[in-house]
Protein backbone atom coordinates (compact mmCIF):
# COMPACT_ATOMS: atom_id res chain seq x y z
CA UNK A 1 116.18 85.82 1.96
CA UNK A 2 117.39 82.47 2.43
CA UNK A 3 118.64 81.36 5.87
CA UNK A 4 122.53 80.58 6.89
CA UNK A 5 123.56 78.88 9.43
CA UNK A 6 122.74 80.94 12.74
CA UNK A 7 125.26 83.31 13.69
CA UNK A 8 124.95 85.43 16.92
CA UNK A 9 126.17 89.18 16.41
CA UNK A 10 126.30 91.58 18.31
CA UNK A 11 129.76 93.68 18.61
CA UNK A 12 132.18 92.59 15.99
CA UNK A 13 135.16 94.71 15.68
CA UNK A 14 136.10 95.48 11.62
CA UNK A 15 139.46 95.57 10.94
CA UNK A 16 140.87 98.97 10.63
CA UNK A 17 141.53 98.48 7.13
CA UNK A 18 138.04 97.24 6.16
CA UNK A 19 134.98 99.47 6.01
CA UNK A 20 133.16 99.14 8.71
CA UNK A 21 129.75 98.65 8.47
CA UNK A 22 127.02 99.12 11.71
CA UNK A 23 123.57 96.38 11.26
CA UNK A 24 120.17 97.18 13.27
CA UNK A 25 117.13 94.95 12.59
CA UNK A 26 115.32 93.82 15.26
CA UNK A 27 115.06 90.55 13.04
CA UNK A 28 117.85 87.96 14.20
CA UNK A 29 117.46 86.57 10.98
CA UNK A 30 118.27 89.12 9.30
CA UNK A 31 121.05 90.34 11.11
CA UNK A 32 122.54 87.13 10.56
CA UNK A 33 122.27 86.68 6.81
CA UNK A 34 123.21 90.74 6.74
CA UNK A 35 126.33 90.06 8.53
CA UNK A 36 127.34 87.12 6.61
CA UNK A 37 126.79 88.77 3.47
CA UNK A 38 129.31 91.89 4.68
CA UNK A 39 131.57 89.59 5.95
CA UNK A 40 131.78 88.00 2.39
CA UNK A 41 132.58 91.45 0.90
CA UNK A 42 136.25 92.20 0.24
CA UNK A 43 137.51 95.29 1.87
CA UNK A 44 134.18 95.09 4.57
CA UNK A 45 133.36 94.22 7.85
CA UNK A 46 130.85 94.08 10.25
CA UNK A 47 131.10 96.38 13.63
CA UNK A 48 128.20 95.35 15.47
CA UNK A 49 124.74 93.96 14.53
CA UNK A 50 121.38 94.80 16.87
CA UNK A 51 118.28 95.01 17.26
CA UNK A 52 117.25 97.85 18.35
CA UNK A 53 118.37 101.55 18.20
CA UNK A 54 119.32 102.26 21.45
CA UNK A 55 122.15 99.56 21.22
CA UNK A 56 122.87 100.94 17.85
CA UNK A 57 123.33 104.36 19.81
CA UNK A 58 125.27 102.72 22.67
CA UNK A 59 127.70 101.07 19.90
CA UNK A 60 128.11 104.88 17.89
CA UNK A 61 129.41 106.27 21.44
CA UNK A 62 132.57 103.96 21.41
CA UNK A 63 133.33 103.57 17.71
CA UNK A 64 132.94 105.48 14.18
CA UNK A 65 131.63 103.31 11.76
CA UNK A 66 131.60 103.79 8.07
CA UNK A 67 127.89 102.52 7.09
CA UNK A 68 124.79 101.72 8.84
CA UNK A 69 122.08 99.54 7.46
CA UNK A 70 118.80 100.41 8.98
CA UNK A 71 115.49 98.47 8.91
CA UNK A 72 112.85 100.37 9.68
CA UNK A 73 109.88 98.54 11.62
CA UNK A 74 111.42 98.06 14.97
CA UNK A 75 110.56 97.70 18.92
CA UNK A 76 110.65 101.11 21.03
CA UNK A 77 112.08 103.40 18.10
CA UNK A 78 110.97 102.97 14.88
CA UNK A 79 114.19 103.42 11.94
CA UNK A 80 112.41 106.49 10.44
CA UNK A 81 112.07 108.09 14.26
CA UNK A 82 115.57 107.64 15.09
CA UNK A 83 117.06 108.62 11.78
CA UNK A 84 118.25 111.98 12.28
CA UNK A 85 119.76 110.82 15.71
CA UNK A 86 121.30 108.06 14.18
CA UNK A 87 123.29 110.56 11.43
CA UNK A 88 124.32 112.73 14.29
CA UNK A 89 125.54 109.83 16.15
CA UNK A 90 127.41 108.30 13.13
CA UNK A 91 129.23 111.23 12.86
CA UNK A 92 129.36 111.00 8.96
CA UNK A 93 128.10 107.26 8.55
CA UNK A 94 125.76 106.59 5.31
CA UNK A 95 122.38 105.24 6.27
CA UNK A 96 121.29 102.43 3.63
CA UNK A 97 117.84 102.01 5.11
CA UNK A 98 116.86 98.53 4.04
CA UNK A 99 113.50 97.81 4.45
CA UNK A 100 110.33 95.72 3.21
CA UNK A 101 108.73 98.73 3.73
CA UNK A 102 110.89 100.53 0.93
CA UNK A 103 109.33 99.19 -1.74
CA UNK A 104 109.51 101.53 -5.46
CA UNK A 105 107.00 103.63 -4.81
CA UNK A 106 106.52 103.94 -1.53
CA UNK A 107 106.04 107.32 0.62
CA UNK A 108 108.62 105.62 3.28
CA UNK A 109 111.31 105.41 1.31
CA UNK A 110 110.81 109.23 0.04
CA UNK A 111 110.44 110.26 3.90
CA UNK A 112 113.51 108.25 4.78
CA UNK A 113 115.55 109.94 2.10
CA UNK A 114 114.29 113.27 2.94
CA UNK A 115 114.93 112.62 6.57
CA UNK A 116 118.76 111.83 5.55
CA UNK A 117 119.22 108.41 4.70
CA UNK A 118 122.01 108.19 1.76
CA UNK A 119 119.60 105.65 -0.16
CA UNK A 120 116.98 102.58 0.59
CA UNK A 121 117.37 99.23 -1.05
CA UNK A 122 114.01 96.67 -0.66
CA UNK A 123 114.63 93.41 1.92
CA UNK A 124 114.23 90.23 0.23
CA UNK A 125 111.32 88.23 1.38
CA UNK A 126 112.01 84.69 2.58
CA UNK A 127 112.84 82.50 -0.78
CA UNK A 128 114.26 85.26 -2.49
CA UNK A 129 117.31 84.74 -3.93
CA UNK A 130 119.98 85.89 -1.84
CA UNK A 131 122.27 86.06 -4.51
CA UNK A 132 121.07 88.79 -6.45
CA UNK A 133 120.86 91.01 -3.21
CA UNK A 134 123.80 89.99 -2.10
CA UNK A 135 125.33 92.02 -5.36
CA UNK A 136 122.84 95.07 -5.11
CA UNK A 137 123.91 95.79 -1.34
CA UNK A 138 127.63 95.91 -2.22
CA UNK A 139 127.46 98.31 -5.26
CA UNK A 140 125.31 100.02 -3.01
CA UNK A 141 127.50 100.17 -0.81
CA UNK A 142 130.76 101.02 -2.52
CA UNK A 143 128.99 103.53 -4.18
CA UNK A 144 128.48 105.42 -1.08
CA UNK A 145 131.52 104.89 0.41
CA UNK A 146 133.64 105.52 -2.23
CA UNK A 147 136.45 108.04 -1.42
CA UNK A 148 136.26 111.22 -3.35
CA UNK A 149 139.25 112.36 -5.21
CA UNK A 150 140.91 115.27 -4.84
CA UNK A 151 139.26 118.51 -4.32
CA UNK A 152 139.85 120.04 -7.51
CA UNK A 153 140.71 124.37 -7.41
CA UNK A 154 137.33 126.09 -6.37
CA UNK A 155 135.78 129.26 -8.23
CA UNK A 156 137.80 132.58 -7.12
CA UNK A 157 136.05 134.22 -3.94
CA UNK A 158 133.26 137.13 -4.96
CA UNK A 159 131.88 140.05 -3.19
CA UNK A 160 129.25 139.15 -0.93
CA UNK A 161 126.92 142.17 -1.98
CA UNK A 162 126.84 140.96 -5.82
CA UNK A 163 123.40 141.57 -6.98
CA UNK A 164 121.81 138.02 -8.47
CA UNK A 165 119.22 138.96 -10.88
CA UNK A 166 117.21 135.55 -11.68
CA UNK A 167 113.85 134.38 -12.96
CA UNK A 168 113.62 131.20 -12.82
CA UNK A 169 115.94 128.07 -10.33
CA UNK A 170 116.58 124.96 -12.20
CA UNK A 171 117.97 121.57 -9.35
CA UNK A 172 119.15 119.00 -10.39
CA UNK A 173 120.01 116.09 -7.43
CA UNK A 174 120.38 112.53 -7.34
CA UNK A 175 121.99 110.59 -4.41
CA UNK A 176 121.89 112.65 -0.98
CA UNK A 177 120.15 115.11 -2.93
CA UNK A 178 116.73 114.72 -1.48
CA UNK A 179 118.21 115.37 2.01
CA UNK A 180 119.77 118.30 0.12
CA UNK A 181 116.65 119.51 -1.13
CA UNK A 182 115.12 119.31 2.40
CA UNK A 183 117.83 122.30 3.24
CA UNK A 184 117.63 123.96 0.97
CA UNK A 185 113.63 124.57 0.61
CA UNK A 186 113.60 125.17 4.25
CA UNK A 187 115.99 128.68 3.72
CA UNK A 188 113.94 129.81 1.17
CA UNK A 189 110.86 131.95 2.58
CA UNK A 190 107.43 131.21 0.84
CA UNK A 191 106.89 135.13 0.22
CA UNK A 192 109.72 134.29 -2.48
CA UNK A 193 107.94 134.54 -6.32
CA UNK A 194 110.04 132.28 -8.06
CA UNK A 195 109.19 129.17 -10.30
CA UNK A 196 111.47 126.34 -9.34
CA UNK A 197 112.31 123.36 -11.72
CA UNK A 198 113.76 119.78 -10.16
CA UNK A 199 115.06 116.71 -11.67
CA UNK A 200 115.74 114.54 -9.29
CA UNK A 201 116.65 110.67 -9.81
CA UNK A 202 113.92 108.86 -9.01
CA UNK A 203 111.92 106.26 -10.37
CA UNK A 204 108.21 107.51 -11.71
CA UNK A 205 106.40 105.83 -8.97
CA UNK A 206 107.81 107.84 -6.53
CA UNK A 207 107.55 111.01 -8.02
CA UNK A 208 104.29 111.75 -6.25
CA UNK A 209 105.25 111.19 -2.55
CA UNK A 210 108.33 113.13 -3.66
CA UNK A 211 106.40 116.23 -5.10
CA UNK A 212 103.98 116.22 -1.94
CA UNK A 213 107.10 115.99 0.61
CA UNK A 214 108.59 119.26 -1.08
CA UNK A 215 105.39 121.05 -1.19
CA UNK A 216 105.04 120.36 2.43
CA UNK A 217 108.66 121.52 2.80
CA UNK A 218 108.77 124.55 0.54
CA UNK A 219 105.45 125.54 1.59
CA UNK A 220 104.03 126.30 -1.83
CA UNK A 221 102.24 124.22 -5.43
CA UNK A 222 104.79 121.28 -6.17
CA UNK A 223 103.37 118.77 -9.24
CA UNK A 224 104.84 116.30 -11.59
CA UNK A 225 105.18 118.06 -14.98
CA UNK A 226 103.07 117.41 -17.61
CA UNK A 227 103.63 117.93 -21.52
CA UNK A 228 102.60 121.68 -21.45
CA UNK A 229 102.50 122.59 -18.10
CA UNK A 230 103.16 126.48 -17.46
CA UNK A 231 105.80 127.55 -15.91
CA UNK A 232 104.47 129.96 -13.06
CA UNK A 233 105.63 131.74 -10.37
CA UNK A 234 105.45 130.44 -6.96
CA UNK A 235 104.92 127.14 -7.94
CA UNK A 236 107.32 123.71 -8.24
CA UNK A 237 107.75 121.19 -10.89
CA UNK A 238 109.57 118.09 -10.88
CA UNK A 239 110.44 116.35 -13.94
CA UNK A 240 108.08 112.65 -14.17
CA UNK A 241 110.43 109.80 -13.69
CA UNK A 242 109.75 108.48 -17.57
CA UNK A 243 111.02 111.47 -19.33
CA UNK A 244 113.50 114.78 -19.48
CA UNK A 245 112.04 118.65 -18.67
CA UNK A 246 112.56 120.99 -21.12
CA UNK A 247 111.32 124.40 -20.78
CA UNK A 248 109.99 126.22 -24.11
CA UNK A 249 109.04 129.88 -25.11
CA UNK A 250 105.24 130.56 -25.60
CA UNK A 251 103.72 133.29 -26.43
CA UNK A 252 102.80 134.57 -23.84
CA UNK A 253 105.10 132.98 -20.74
CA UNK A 254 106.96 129.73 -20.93
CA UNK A 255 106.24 125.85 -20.49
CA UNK A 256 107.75 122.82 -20.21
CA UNK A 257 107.88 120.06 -22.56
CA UNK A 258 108.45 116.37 -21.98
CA UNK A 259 111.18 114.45 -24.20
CA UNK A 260 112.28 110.51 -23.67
CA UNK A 261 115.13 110.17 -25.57
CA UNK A 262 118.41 109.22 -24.37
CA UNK A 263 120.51 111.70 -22.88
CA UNK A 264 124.34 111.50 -22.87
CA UNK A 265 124.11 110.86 -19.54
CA UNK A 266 122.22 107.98 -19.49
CA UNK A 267 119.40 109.27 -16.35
CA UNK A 268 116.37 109.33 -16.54
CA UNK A 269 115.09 111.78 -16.20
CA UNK A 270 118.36 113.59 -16.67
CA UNK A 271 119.46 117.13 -15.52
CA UNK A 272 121.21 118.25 -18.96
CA UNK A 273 118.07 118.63 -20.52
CA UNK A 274 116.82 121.34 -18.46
CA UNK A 275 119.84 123.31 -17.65
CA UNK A 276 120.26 123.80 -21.33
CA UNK A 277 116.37 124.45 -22.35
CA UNK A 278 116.97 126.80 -19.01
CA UNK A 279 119.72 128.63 -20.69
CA UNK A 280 118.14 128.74 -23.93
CA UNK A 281 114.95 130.32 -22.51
CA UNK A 282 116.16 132.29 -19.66
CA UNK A 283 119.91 132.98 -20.66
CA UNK A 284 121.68 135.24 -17.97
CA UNK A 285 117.78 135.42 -16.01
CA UNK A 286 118.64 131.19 -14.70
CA UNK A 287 120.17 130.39 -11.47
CA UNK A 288 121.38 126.67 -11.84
CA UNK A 289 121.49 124.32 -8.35
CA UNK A 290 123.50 121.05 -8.52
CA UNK A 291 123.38 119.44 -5.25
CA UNK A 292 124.31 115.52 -3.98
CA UNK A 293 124.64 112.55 -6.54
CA UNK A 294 126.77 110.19 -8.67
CA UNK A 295 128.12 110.33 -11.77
CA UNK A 296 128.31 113.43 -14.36
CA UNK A 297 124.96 114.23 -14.71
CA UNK A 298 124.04 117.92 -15.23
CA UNK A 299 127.76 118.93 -16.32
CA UNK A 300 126.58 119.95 -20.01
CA UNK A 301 123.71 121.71 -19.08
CA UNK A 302 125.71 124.02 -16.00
CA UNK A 303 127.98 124.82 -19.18
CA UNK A 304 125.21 125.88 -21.04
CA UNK A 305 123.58 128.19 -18.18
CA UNK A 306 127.30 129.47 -17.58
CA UNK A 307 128.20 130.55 -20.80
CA UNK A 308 124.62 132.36 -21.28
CA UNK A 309 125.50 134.24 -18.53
CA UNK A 310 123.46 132.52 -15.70
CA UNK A 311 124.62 131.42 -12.28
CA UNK A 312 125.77 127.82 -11.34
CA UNK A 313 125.53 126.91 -7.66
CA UNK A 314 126.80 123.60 -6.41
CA UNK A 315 126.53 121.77 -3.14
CA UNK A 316 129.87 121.78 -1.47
CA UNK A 317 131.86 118.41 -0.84
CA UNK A 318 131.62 118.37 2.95
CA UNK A 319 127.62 118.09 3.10
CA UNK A 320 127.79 116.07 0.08
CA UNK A 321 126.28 112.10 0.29
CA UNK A 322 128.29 111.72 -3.14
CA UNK A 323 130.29 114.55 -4.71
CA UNK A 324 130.08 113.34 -8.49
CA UNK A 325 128.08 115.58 -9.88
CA UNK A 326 128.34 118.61 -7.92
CA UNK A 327 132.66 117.67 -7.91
CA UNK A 328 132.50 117.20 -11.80
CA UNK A 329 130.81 120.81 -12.41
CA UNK A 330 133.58 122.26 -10.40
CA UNK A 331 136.33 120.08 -12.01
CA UNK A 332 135.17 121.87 -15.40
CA UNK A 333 134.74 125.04 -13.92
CA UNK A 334 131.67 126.13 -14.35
CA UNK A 335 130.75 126.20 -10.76
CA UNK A 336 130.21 130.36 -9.73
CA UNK A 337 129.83 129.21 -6.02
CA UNK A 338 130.22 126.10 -3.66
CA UNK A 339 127.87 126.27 -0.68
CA UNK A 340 125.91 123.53 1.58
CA UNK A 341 122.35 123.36 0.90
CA UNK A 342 121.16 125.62 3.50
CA UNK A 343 123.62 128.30 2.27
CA UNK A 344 122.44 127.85 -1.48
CA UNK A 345 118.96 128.50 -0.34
CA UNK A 346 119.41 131.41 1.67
CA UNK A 347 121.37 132.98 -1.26
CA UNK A 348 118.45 132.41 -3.47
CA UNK A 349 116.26 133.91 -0.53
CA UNK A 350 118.51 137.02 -0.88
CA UNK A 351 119.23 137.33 -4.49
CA UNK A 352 123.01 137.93 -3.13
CA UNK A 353 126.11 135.48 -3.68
CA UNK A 354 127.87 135.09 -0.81
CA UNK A 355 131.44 134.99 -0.67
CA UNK A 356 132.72 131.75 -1.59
């Protein structure tokens, strides 16, 4: 990260009309060329810049702010410690945790997504162009704070003693959605015999870390599919970060098989490609989650599972990081229920849809 001319920061107050964005590094350095490079961003500003978390505490207690940017490695309170304080405090701020400790494939960046942090982006090293990061941190950042459109007409309300009868939960997730996933895991007992599906945006290298955090959090076998691995009760599988999950029939049970060509949605791995091998397998047996994440992603396949007869759950717009995908499902309306995570899990605990 090349270095600007020194700047001191501290409290800056954003214009109302910008999007305010909150800066804690214990780095002055990096503070600096952070706030310079908001500052530079049309429609942005910068409401404070510190170095530690308590002052990033004592600054959410007299303002909202839209964004926070978090490094991680810090004096006192470490970023990943005070993370779940830090969303309570921001009352609805995204946490961009930007960190050299967030390198692709590390277990940090999976812990600090699971812990609630909207998405981690990689700090520069010194001589790195600043450029090029410069860009990255503003997409990411309109991407998060993008306003949602308007809440299109939600399914009609059903009786909260409907019977679900399902054999098999297929989640799909991207942005927010490992937060999501955190919830939702957590409602669901471990005496539950279900096998549970996930494709979740990731790159490969993370997949790992990410399959060990949910077995720690569901309590129960989570791996990275294979070509051919059975589909068994009890147990997880997340779809590798190379290539789509597809379940197939055997003779005996069902699999999954592993496909890498492109899917209309452009992911990898993408959610279509299991919600339809779901429906095509398990029909009006599939209970369909969409939860957090950007784009349209997962909107053929929760027509597929719909019109077999299954049930489409989606995370509701409130407890949403980014509503795209969940939002789009409803939009087409194929969505049976809108819930937040927690509610979608204890529902699946159950086997009973709650009234919407």
């Amino acid at each position: 990260m090349n270095v600007p001319a020194g700047i001191a920061v501290a409290a800056i107050d954003a214009s109302p009309a910008q999007r305010s964005v909150l800066i804690v590094d214990d780095s002055a350095v990096a503070r600096a060329v952070l706030s310079r490079m908001v500052e530079a961003m049309p429609g942005f500003g910068v409401a404070g810049a510190v170095g530690d978390c308590d002052a990033a505490f004592d600054i959410l207690r007299e303002r909202r702010v839209d964004a926070i940017l978090l490094d991680l490695e810090m004096p006192v309170t470490n970023g990943l410690t005070a993370l779940p304080d830090l969303l309570r405090a921001g009352d609805g701020a995204r946490i961009l945790v930007v960190s050299s400790n967030c390198d692709e494939g590390g277990a940090t960046a999976v812990q600090a997504l699971a812990l609630g942090a909207a998405d981690t982006l990689v700090k520069p090293g010194i001589g790195a162009p600043a450029g090029r990061f410069h860009d990255v941190l503003r997409a990411r950042l309109l991407r998060l704070l993008d306003e949602p459109e308007g809440c299109p007409p939600l399914p009609a309300k059903v009786g909260p003693d409907e019977i679900l009868d399902f054999d098999i939960v297929a989640i799909g997730a991207s942005t927010g959605g490992i937060h999501a996933l955190t919830k939702l895991m957590r409602a669901i007992p471990d005496r539950l015999d279900l096998p549970i599906l996930v494709t979740q945006h990731l790159p490969a290298s993370f997949m790992p870390y990410f399959a060990a955090q949910l077995a720690m959090l569901a309590n129960r076998p989570c791996e990275v599919a294979h070509d051919l691995s059975r589909i068994k009760s009890g147990r997880i599988l997340v779809a590798p970060g190379n290539a789509h999950l597809r379940c197939v029939r055997l003779s005996d049970g069902a699999a999954v098989r592993l496909i890498e060509t492109a899917a209309p949605s452009g992911c990898m791995p993408s959610v279509d490609p299991m919600l339809r091998s779901v429906a095509d397998v398990y029909g009006a047996r599939a209970l369909a989650v969409i939860l957090s994440g950007m784009g349209r992603d997962g909107c053929l396949g929760a027509k597929a599972v719909h019109r077999a007869g299954g049930i489409v759950a989606v995370q509701d717009q409130a407890s949403s990081v980014v509503w795209g995908m969940p939002g789009s499902i409803v939009a087409d309306g194929h969505a049976h229920v809108v819930l937040r995570p927690e509610e979608i899990g204890a529902m699946i605990a159950r086997r009973r849809r709650p009234a919407c």
